[in-house]
C-alpha atoms as a PDB file:
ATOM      1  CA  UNK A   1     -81.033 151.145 207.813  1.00  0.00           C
ATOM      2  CA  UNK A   2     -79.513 150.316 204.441  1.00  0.00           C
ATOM      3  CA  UNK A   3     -81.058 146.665 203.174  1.00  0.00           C
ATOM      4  CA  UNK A   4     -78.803 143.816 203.175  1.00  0.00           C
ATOM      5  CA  UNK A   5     -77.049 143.230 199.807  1.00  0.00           C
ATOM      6  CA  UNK A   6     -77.430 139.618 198.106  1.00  0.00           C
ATOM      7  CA  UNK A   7     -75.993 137.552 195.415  1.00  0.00           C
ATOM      8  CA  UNK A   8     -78.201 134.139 195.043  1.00  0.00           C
ATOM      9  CA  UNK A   9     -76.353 131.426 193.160  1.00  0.00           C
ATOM     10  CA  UNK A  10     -78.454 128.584 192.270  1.00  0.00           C
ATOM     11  CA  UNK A  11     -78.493 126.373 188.515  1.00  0.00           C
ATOM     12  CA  UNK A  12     -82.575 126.020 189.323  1.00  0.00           C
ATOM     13  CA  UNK A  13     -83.818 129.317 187.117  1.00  0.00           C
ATOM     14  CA  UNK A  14     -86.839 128.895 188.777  1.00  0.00           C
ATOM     15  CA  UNK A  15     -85.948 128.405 192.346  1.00  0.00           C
ATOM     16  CA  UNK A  16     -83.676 131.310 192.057  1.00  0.00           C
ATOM     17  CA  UNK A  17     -85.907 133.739 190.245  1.00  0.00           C
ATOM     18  CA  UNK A  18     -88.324 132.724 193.214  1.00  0.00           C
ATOM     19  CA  UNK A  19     -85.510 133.190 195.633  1.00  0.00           C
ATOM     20  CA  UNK A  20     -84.634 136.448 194.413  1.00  0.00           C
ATOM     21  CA  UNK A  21     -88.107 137.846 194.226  1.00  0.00           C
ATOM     22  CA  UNK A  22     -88.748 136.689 198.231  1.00  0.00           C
ATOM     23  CA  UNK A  23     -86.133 138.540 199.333  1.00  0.00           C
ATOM     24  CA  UNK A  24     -86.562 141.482 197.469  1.00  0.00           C
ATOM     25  CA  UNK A  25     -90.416 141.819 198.846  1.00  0.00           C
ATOM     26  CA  UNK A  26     -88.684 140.975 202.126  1.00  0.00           C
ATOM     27  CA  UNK A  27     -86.467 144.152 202.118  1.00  0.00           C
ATOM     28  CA  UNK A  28     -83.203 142.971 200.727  1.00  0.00           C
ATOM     29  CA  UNK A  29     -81.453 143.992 197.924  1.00  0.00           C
ATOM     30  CA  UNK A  30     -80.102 141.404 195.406  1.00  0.00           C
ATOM     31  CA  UNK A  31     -77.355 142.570 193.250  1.00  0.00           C
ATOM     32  CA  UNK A  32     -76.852 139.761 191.568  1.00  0.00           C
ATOM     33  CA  UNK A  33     -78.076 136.241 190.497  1.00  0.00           C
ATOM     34  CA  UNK A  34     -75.644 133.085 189.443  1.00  0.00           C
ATOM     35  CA  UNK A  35     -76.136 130.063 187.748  1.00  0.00           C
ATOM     36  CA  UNK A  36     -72.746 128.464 188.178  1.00  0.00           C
ATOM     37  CA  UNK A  37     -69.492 128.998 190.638  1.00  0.00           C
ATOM     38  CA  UNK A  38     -67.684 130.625 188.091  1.00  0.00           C
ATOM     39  CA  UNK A  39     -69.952 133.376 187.668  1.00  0.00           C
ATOM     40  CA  UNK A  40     -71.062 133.065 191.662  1.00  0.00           C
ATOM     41  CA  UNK A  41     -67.464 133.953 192.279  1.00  0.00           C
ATOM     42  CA  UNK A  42     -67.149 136.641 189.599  1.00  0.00           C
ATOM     43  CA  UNK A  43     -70.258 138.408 191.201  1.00  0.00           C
ATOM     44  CA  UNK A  44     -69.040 138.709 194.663  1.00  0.00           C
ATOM     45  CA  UNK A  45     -65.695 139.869 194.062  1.00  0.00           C
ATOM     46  CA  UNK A  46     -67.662 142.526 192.027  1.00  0.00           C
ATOM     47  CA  UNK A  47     -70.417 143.610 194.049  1.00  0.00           C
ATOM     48  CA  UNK A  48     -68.702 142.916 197.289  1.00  0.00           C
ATOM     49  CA  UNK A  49     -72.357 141.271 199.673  1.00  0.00           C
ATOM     50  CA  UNK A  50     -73.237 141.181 202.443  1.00  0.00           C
ATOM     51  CA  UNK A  51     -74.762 137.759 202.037  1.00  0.00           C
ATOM     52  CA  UNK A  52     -74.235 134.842 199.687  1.00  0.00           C
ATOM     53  CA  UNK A  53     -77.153 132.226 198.996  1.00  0.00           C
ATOM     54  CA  UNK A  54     -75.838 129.036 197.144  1.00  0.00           C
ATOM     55  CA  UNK A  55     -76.591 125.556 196.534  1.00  0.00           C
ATOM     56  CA  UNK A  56     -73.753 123.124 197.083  1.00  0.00           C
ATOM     57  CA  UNK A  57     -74.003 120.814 193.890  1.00  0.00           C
ATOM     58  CA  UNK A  58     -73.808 123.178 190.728  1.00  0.00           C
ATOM     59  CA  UNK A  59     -72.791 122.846 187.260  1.00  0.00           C
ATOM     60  CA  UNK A  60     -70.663 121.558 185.424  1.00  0.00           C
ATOM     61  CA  UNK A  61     -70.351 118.239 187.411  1.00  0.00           C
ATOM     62  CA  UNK A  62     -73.256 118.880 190.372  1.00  0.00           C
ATOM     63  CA  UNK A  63     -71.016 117.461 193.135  1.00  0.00           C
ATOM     64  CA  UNK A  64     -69.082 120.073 195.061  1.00  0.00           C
ATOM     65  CA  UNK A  65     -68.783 123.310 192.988  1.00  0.00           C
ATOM     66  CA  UNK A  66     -70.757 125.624 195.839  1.00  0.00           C
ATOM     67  CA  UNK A  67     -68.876 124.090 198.341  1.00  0.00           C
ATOM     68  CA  UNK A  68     -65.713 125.097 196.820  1.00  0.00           C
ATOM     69  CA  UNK A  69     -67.128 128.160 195.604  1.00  0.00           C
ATOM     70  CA  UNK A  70     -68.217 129.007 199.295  1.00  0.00           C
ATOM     71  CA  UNK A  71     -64.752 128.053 200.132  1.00  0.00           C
ATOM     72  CA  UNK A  72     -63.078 130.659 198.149  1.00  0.00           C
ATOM     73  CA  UNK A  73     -65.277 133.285 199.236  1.00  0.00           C
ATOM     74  CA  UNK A  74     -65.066 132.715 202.817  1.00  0.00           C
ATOM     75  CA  UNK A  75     -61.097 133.073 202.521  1.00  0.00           C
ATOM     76  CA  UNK A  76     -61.124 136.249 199.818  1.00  0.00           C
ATOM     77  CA  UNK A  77     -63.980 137.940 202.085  1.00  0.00           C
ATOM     78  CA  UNK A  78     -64.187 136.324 205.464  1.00  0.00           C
ATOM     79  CA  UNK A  79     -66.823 138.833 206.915  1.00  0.00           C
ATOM     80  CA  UNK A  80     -69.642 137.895 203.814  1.00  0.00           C
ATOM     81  CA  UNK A  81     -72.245 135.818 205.415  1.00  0.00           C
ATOM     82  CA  UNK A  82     -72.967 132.591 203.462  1.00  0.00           C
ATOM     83  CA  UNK A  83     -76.172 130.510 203.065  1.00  0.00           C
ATOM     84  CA  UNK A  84     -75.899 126.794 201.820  1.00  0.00           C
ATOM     85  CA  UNK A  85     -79.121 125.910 200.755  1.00  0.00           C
ATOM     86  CA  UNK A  86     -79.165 121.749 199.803  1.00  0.00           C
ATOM     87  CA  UNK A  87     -81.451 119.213 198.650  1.00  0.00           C
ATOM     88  CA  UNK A  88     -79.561 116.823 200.415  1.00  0.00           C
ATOM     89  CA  UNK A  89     -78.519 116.681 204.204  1.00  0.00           C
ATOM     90  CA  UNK A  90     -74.412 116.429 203.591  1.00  0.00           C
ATOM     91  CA  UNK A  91     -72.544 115.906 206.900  1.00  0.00           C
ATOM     92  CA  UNK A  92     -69.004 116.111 205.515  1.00  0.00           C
ATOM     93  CA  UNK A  93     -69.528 118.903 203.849  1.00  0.00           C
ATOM     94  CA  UNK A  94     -71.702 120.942 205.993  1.00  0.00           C
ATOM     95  CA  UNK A  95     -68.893 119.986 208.881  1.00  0.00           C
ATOM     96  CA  UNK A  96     -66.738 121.350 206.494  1.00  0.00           C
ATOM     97  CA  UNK A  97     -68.162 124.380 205.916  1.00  0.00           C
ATOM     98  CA  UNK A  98     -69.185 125.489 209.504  1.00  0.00           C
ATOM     99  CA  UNK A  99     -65.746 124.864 210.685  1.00  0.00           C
ATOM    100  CA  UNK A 100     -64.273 127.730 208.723  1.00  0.00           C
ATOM    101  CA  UNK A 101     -66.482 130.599 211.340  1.00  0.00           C
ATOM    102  CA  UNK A 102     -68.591 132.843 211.974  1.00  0.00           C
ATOM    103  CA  UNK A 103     -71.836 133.821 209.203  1.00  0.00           C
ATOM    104  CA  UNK A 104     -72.380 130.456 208.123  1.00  0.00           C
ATOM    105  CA  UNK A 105     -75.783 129.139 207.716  1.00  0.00           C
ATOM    106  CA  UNK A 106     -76.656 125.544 206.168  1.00  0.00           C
ATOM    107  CA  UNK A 107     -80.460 124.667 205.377  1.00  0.00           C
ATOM    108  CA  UNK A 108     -82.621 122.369 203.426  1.00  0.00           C
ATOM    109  CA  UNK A 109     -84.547 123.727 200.475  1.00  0.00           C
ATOM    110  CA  UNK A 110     -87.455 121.725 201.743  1.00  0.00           C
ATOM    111  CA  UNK A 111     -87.004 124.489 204.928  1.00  0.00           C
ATOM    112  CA  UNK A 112     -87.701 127.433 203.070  1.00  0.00           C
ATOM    113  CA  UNK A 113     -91.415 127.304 203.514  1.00  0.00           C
ATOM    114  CA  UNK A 114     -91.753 129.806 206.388  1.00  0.00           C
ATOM    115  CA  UNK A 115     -91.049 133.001 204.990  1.00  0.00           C
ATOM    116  CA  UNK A 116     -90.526 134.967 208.099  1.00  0.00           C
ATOM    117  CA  UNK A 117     -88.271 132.238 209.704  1.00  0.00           C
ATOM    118  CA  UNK A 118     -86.220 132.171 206.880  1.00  0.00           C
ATOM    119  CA  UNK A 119     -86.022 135.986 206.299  1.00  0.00           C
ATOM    120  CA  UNK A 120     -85.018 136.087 210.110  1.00  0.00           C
ATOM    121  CA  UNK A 121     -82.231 133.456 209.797  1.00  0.00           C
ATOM    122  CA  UNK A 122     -80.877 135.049 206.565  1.00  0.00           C
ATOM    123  CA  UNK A 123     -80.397 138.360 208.660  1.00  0.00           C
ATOM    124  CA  UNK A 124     -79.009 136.733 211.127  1.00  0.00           C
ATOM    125  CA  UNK A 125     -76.113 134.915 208.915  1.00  0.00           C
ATOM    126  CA  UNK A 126     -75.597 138.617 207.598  1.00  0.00           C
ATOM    127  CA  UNK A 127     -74.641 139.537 211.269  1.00  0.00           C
ATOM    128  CA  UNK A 128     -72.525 136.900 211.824  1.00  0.00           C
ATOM    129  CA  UNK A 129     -74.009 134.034 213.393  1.00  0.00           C
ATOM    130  CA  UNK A 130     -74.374 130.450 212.510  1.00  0.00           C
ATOM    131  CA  UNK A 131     -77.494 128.938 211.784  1.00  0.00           C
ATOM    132  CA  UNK A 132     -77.757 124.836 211.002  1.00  0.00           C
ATOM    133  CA  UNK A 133     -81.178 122.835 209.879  1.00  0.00           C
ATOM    134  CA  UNK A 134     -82.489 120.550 212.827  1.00  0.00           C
ATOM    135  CA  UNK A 135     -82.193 117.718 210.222  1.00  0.00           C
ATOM    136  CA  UNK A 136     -78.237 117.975 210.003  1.00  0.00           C
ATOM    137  CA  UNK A 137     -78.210 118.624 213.891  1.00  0.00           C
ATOM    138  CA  UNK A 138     -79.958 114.867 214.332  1.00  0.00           C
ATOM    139  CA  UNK A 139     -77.364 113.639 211.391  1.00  0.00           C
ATOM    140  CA  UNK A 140     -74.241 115.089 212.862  1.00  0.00           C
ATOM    141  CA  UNK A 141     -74.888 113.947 216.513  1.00  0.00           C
ATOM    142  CA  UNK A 142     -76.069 110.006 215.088  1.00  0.00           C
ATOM    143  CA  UNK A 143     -72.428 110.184 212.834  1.00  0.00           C
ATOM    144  CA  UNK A 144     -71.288 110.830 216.294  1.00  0.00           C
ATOM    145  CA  UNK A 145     -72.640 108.528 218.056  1.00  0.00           C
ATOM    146  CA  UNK A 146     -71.751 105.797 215.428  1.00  0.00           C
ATOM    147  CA  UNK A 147     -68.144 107.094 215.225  1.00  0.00           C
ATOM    148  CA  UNK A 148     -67.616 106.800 219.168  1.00  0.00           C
ATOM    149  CA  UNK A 149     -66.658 103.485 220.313  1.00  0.00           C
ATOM    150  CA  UNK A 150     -67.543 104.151 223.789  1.00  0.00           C
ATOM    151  CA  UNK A 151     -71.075 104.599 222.699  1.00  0.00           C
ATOM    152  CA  UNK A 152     -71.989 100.830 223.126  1.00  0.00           C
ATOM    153  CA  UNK A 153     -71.335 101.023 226.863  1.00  0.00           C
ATOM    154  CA  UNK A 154     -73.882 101.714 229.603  1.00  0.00           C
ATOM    155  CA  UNK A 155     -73.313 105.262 231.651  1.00  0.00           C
ATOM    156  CA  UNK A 156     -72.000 102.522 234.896  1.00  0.00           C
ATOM    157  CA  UNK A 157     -69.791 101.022 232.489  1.00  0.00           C
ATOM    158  CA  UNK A 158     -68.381 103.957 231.239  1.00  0.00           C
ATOM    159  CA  UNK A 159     -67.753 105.538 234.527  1.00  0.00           C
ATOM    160  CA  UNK A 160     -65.997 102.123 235.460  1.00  0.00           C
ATOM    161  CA  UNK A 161     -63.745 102.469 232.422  1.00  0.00           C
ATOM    162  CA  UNK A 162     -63.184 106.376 233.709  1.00  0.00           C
ATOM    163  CA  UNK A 163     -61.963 104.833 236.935  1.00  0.00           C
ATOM    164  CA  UNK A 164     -59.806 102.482 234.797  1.00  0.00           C
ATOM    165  CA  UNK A 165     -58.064 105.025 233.039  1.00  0.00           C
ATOM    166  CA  UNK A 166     -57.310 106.882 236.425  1.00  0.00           C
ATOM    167  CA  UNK A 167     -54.989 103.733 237.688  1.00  0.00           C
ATOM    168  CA  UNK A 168     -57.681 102.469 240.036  1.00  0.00           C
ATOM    169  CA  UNK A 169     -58.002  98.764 240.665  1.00  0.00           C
ATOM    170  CA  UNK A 170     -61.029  96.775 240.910  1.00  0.00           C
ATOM    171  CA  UNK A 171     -61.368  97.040 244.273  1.00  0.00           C
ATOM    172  CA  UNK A 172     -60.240 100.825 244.227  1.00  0.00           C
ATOM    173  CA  UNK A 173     -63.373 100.931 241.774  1.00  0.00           C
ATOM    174  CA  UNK A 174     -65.642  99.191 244.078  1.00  0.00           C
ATOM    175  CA  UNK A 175     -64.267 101.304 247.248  1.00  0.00           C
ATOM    176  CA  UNK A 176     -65.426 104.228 245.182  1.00  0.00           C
ATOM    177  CA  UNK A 177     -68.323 103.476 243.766  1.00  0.00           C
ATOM    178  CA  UNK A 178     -70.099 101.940 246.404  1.00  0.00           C
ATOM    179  CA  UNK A 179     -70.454  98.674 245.254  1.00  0.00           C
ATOM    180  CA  UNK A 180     -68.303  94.899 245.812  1.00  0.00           C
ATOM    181  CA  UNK A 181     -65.415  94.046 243.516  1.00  0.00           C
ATOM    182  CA  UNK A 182     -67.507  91.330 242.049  1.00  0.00           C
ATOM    183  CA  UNK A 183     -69.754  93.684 240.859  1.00  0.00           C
ATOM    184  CA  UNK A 184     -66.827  95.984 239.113  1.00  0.00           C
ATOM    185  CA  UNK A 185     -65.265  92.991 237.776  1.00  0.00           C
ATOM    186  CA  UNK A 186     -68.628  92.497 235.977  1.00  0.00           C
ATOM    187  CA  UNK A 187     -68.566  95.420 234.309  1.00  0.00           C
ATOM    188  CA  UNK A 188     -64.639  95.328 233.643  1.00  0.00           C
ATOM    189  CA  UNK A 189     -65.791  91.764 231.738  1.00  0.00           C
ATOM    190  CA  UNK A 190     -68.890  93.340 229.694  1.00  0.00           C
ATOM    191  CA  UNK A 191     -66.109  96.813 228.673  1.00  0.00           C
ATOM    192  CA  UNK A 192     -63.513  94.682 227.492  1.00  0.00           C
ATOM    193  CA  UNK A 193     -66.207  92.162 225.276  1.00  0.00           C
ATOM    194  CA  UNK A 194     -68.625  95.703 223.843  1.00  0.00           C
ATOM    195  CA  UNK A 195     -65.586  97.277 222.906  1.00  0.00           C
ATOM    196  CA  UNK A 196     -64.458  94.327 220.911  1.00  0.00           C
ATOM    197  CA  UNK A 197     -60.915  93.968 221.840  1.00  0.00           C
ATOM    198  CA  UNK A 198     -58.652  91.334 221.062  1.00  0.00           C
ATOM    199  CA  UNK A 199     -58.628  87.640 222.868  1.00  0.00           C
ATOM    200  CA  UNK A 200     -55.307  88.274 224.990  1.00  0.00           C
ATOM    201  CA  UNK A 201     -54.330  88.476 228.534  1.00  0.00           C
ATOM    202  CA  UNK A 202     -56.961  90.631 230.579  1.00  0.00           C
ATOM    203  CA  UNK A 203     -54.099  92.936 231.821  1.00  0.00           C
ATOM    204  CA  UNK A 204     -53.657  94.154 228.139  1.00  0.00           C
ATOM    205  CA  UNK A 205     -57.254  94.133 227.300  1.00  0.00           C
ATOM    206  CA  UNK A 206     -57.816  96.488 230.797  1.00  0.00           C
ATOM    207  CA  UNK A 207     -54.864  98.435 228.518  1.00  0.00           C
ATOM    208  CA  UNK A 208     -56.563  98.167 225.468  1.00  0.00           C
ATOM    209  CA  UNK A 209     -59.591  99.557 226.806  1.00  0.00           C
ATOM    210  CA  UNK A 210     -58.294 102.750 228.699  1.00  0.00           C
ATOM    211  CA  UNK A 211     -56.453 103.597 225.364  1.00  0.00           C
ATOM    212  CA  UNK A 212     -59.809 103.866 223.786  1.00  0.00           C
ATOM    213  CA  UNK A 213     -61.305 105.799 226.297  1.00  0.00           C
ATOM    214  CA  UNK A 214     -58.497 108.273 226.258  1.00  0.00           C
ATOM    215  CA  UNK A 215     -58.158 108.357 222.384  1.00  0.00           C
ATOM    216  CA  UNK A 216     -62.332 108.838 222.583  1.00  0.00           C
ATOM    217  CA  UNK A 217     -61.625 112.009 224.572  1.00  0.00           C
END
């Protein structure tokens, strides 16, 4: 089976003379090496990869040029497989990035110490899957958590505000789940204050708070 061709784009000389030289001894073929996007992009649309490895902050400004260097080669040649390796977990841009498909893989350079796990999840990017770090896992399920407003009610409360947003009264809600009306109206009380809505009649605060459940869905 022919190896996997590679173009690793990376302003580190070092890192990406190392990078280079681990994948060649692990059976891929580099056909190129970049230090910026410009020449990044001017290598693939040359040598036509298989895989791209590339650091999101290059030269000259460090902030975004992989990113949008990734970008343009995932739209010129959607079926090249592309590896952002960071320093830095990035949840904006790594959302950004595995939103445009299939191939993508995202990992910290501090992963890159087990050879044969990183070998295996470079082939796999070459085939088409989608490979994330653990560490941006943890960082895009706590943004969100911290981005859903619902996530400062308890599991009862939350199924009371369900309830809520199906039409049910209180004592509809108390029929159904097993418990007295004083008890739902408790909850109702503790919704409307955790989701911080504004002091005015309860009927618009019940209103209030089944629009944010629905817009949270």
């Amino acid at each position: 089976m022919a190896a996997v061709q590679v173009v690793v784009a990376d302003d580190d000389v070092l890192l990406r003379e190392g990078l280079a030289s681990l994948l060649e001894r692990s059976g891929f073929e580099v056909v190129g090496q970049a230090a910026d996007a410009t020449e990044l992009l001017a290598l693939v649309r040359d040598r036509k990869p298989q895989l791209v490895l590339v650091d999101i902050r290059m030269p000259p400004t460090h902030t975004t040029e992989g990113l949008d260097a990734a970008r343009v080669i995932r739209e010129e040649q959607p079926d090249t497989g592309i590896m952002v390796l960071s320093a830095h977990v990035d949840v904006e841009h790594a959302t950004e990035l595995l939103a445009s498909g299939h191939g993508i893989g995202y990992l910290l350079k501090t992963r890159v110490t087990d050879v044969a796990d990183f070998v295996d999840t470079l082939e796999r990017v070459s085939k088409g899957a989608s490979v994330v770090d653990p560490a941006l896992v943890q960082e895009l399920v706590s943004a969100r958590r911290r981005d859903d407003p619902l996530a400062v009610l308890s599991a009862r409360e939350q199924e009371v505000l369900m309830l809520m947003a199906e039409g049910r009264s209180n004592a509809g809600i108390a029929r159904r789940l097993w418990v007295t009306e004083g008890t739902v109206e408790k909850h109702v009380r503790s919704i409307l204050t955790k989701l911080n809505l504004p002091e005015t009649g309860d009927d618009h605060r019940r209103v209030l708070a089944v629009i944010t459940y629905l817009e949270a869905r």
